[in-house]
N, C-alpha and C. Protein backbone atom coordinates (compact mmCIF):
# COMPACT_ATOMS: atom_id res chain seq x y z
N UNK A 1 -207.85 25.81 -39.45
CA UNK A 1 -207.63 27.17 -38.98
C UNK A 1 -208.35 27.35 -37.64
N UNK A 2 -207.51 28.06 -36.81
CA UNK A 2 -208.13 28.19 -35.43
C UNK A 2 -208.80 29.77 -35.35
N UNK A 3 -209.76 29.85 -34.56
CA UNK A 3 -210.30 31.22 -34.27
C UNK A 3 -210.25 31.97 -32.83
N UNK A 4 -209.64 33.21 -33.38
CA UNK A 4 -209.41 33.79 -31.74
C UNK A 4 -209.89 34.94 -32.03
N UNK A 5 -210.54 35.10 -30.82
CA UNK A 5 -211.03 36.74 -30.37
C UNK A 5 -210.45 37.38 -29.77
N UNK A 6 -209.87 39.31 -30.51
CA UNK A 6 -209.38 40.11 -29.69
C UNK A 6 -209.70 41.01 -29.11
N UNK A 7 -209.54 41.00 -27.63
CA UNK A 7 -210.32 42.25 -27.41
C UNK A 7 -209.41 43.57 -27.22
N UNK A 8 -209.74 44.36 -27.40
CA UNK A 8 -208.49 45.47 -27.66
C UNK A 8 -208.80 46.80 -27.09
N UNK A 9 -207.93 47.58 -26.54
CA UNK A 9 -207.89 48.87 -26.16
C UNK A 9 -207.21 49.75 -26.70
N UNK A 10 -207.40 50.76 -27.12
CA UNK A 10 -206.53 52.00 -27.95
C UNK A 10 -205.63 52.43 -26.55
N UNK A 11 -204.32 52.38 -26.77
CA UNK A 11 -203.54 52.99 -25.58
C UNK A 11 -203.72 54.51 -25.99
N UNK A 12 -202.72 55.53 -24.84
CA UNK A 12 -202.68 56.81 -25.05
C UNK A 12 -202.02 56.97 -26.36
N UNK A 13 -201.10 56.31 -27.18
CA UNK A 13 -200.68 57.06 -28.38
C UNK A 13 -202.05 56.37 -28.95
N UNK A 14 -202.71 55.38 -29.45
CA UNK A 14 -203.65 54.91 -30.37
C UNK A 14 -204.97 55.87 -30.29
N UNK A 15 -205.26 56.09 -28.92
CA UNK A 15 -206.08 57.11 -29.11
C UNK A 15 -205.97 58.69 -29.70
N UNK A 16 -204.56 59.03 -29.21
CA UNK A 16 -204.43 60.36 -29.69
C UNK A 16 -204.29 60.48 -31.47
N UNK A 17 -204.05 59.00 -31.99
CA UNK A 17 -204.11 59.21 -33.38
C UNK A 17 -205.09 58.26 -33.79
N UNK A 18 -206.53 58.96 -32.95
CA UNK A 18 -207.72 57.57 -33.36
C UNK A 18 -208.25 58.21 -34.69
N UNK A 19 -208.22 59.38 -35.44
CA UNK A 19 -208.27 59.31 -36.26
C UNK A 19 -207.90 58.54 -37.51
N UNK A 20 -206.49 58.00 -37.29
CA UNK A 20 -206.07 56.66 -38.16
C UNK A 20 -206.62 55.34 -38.23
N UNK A 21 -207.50 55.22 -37.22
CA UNK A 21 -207.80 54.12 -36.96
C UNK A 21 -208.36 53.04 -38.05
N UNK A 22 -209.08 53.43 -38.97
CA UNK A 22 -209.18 52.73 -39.88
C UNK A 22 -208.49 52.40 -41.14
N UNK A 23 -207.47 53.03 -41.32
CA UNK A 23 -206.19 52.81 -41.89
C UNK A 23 -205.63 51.90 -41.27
N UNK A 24 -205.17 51.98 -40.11
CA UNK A 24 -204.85 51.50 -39.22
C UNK A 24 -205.06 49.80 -39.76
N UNK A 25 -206.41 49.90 -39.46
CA UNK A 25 -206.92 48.15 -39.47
C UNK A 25 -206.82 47.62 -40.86
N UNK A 26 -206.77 48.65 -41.71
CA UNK A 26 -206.46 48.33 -43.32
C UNK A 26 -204.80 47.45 -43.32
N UNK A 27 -204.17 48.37 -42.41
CA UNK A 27 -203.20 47.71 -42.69
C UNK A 27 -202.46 46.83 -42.04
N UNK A 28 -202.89 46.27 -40.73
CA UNK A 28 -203.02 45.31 -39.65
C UNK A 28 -203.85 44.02 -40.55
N UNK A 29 -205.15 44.13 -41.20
CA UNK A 29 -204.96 43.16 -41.98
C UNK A 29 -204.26 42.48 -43.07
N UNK A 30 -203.27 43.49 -43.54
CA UNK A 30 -203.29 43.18 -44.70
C UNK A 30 -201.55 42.52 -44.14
N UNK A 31 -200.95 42.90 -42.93
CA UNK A 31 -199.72 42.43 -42.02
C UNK A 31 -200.20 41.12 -41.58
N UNK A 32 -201.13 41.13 -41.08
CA UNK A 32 -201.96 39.23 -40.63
C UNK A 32 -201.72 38.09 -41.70
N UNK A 33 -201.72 38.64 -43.17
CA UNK A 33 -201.52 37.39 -44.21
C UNK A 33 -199.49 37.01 -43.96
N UNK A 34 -198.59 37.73 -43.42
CA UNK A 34 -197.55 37.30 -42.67
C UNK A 34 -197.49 36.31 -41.94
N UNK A 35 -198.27 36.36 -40.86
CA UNK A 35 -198.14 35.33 -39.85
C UNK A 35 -199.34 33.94 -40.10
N UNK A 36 -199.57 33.54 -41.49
CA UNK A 36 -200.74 33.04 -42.06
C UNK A 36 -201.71 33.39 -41.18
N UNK A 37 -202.09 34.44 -40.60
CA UNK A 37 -203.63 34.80 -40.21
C UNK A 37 -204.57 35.46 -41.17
N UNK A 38 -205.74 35.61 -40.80
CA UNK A 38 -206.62 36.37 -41.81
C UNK A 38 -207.40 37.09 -40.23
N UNK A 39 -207.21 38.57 -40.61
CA UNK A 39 -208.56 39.20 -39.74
C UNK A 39 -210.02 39.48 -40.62
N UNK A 40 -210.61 38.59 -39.90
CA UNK A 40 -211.80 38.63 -40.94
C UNK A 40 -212.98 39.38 -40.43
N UNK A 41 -212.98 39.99 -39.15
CA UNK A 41 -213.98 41.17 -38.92
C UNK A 41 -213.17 41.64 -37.63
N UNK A 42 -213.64 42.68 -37.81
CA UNK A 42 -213.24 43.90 -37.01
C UNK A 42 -214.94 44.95 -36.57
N UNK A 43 -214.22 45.56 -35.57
CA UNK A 43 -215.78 46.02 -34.99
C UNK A 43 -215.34 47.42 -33.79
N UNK A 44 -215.50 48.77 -34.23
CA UNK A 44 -215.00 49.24 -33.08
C UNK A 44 -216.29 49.60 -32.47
N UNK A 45 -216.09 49.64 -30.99
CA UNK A 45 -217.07 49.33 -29.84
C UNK A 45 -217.26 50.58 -28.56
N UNK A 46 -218.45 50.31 -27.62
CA UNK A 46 -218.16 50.93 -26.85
C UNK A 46 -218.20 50.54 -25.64
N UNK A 47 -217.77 51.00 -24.54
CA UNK A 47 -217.63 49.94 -23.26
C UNK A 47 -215.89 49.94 -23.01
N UNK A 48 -216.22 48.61 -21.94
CA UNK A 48 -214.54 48.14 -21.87
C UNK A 48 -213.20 48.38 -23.04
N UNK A 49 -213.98 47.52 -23.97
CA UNK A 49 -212.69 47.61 -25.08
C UNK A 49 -213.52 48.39 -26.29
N UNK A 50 -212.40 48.99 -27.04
CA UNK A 50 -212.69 49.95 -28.13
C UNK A 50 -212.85 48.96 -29.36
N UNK A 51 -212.32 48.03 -29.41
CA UNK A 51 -212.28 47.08 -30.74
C UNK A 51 -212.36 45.73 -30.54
N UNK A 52 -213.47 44.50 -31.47
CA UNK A 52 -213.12 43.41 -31.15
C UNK A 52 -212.82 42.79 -32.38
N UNK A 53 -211.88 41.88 -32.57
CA UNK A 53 -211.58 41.42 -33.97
C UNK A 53 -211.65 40.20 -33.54
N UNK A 54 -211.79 39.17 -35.08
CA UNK A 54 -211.57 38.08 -35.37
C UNK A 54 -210.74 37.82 -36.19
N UNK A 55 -210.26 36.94 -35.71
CA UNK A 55 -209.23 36.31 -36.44
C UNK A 55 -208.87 34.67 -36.85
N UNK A 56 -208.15 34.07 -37.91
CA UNK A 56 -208.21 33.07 -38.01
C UNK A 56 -206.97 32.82 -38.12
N UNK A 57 -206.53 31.90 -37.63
CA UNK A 57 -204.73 31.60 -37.50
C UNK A 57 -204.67 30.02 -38.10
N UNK A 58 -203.42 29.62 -38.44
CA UNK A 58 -203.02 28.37 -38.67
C UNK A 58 -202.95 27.32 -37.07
N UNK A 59 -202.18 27.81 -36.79
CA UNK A 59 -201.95 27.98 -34.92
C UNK A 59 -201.65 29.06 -34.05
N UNK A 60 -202.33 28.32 -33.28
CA UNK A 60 -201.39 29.31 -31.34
C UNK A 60 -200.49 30.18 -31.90
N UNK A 61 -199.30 29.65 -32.46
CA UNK A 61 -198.04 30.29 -32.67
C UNK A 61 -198.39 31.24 -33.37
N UNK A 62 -199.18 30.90 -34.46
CA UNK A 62 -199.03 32.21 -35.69
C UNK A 62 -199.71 33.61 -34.74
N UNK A 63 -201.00 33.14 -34.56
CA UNK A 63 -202.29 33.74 -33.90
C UNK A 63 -201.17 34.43 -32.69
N UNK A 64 -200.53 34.15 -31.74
CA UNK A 64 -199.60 34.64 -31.02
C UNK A 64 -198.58 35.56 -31.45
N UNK A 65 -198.26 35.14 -32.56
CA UNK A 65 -196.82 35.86 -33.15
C UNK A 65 -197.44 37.07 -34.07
N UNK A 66 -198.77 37.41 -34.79
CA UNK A 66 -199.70 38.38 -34.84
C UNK A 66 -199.73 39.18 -34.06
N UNK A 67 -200.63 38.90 -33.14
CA UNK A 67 -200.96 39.59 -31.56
C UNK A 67 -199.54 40.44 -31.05
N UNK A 68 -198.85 39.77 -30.97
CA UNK A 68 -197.72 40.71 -30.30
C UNK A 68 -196.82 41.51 -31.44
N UNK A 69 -196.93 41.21 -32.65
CA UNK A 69 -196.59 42.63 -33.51
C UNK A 69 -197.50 43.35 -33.69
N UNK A 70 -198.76 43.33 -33.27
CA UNK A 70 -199.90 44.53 -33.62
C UNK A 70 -200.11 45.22 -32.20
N UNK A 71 -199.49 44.59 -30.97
CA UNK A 71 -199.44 45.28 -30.06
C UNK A 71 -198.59 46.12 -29.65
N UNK A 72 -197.31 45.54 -30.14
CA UNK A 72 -196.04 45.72 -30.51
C UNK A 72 -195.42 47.29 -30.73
N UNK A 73 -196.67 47.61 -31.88
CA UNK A 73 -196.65 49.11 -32.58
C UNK A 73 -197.07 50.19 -31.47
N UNK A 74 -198.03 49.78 -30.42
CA UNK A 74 -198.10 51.09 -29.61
C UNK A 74 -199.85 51.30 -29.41
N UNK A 75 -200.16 51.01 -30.52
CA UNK A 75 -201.65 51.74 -30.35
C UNK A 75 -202.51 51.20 -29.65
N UNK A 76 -202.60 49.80 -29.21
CA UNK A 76 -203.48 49.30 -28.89
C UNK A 76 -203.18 48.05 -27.55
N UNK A 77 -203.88 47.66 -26.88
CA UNK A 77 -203.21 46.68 -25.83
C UNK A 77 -204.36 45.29 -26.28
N UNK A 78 -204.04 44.42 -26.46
CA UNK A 78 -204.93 43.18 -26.25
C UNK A 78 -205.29 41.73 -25.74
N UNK A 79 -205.96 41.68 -25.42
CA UNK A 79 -206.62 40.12 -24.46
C UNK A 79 -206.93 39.27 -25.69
N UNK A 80 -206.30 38.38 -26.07
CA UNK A 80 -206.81 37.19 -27.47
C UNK A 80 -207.15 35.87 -26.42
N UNK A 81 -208.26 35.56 -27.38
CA UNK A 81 -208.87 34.59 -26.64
C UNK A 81 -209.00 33.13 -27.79
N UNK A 82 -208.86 32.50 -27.46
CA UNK A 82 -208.82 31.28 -28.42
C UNK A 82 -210.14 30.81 -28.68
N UNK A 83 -211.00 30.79 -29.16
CA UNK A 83 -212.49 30.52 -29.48
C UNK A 83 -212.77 28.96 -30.67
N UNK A 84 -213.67 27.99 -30.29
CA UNK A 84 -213.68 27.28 -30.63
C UNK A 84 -215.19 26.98 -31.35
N UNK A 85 -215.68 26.69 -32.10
CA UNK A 85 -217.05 26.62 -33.08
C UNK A 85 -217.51 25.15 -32.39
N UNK A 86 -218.67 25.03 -33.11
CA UNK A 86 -219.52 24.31 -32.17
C UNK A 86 -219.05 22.32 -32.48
N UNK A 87 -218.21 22.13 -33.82
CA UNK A 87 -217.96 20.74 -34.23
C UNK A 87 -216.46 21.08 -33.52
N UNK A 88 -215.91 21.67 -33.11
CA UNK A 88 -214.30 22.02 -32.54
C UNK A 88 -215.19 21.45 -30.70
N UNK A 89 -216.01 21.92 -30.08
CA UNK A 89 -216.90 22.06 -29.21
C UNK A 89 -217.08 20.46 -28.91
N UNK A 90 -217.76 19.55 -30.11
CA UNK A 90 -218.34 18.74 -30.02
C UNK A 90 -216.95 17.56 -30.12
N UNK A 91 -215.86 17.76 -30.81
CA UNK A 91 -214.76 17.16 -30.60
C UNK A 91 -214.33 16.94 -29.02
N UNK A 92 -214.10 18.32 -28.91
CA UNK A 92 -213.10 18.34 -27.53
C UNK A 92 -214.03 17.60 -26.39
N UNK A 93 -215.43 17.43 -26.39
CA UNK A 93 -216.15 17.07 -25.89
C UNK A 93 -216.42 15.44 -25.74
N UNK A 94 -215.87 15.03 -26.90
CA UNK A 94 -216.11 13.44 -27.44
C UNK A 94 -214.49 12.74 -26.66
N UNK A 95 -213.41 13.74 -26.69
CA UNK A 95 -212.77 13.02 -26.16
C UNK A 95 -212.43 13.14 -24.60
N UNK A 96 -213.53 13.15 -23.43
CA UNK A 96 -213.84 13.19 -22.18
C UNK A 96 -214.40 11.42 -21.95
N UNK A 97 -214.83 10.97 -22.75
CA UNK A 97 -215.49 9.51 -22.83
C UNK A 97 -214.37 9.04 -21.85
């Protein structure tokens, strides 16, 4: 399973119904077991972006094909970043030899 970070912004409709927002993510996770992802933390924030999630995908594709139906809906805009742990780290690293 691969791990990507989203960083996310409430657009003008997501904000005007930021009251939902945690419904919202109730049910954005529970749409992620679709694309075999799992969002396994969520965090709303302050600064640049309003929300950062994690997520765990099978692949690119799934982790991609997620991302653009949860952006899809309106509420939110996001930057996913592909994030790699420290033996993923120490791989990609081993094969530079």
């Amino acid at each position: 399973m691969g791990t990507y970070i989203a960083l996310s912004s409430f657009t003008d409709q997501g904000i005007r119904s930021v009251k939902d927002t945690v419904k919202r993510a109730d049910a954005v996770k529970e749409a992620a077991k679709k694309f075999g992802a799992n969002m396994s933390q969520i965090y709303w924030t302050l600064g640049k972006y309003d929300l950062v999630v994690i997520i765990e995908a099978t692949n690119d594709e799934s982790a991609t094909a997620f991302a653009l139906a949860i952006a899809s809906a309106g509420n939110v805009r996001m930057q996913t970043l592909r994030a790699f742990s420290r033996d993923e780290m120490s791989g990609i690293l081993a094969k530079m030899a």
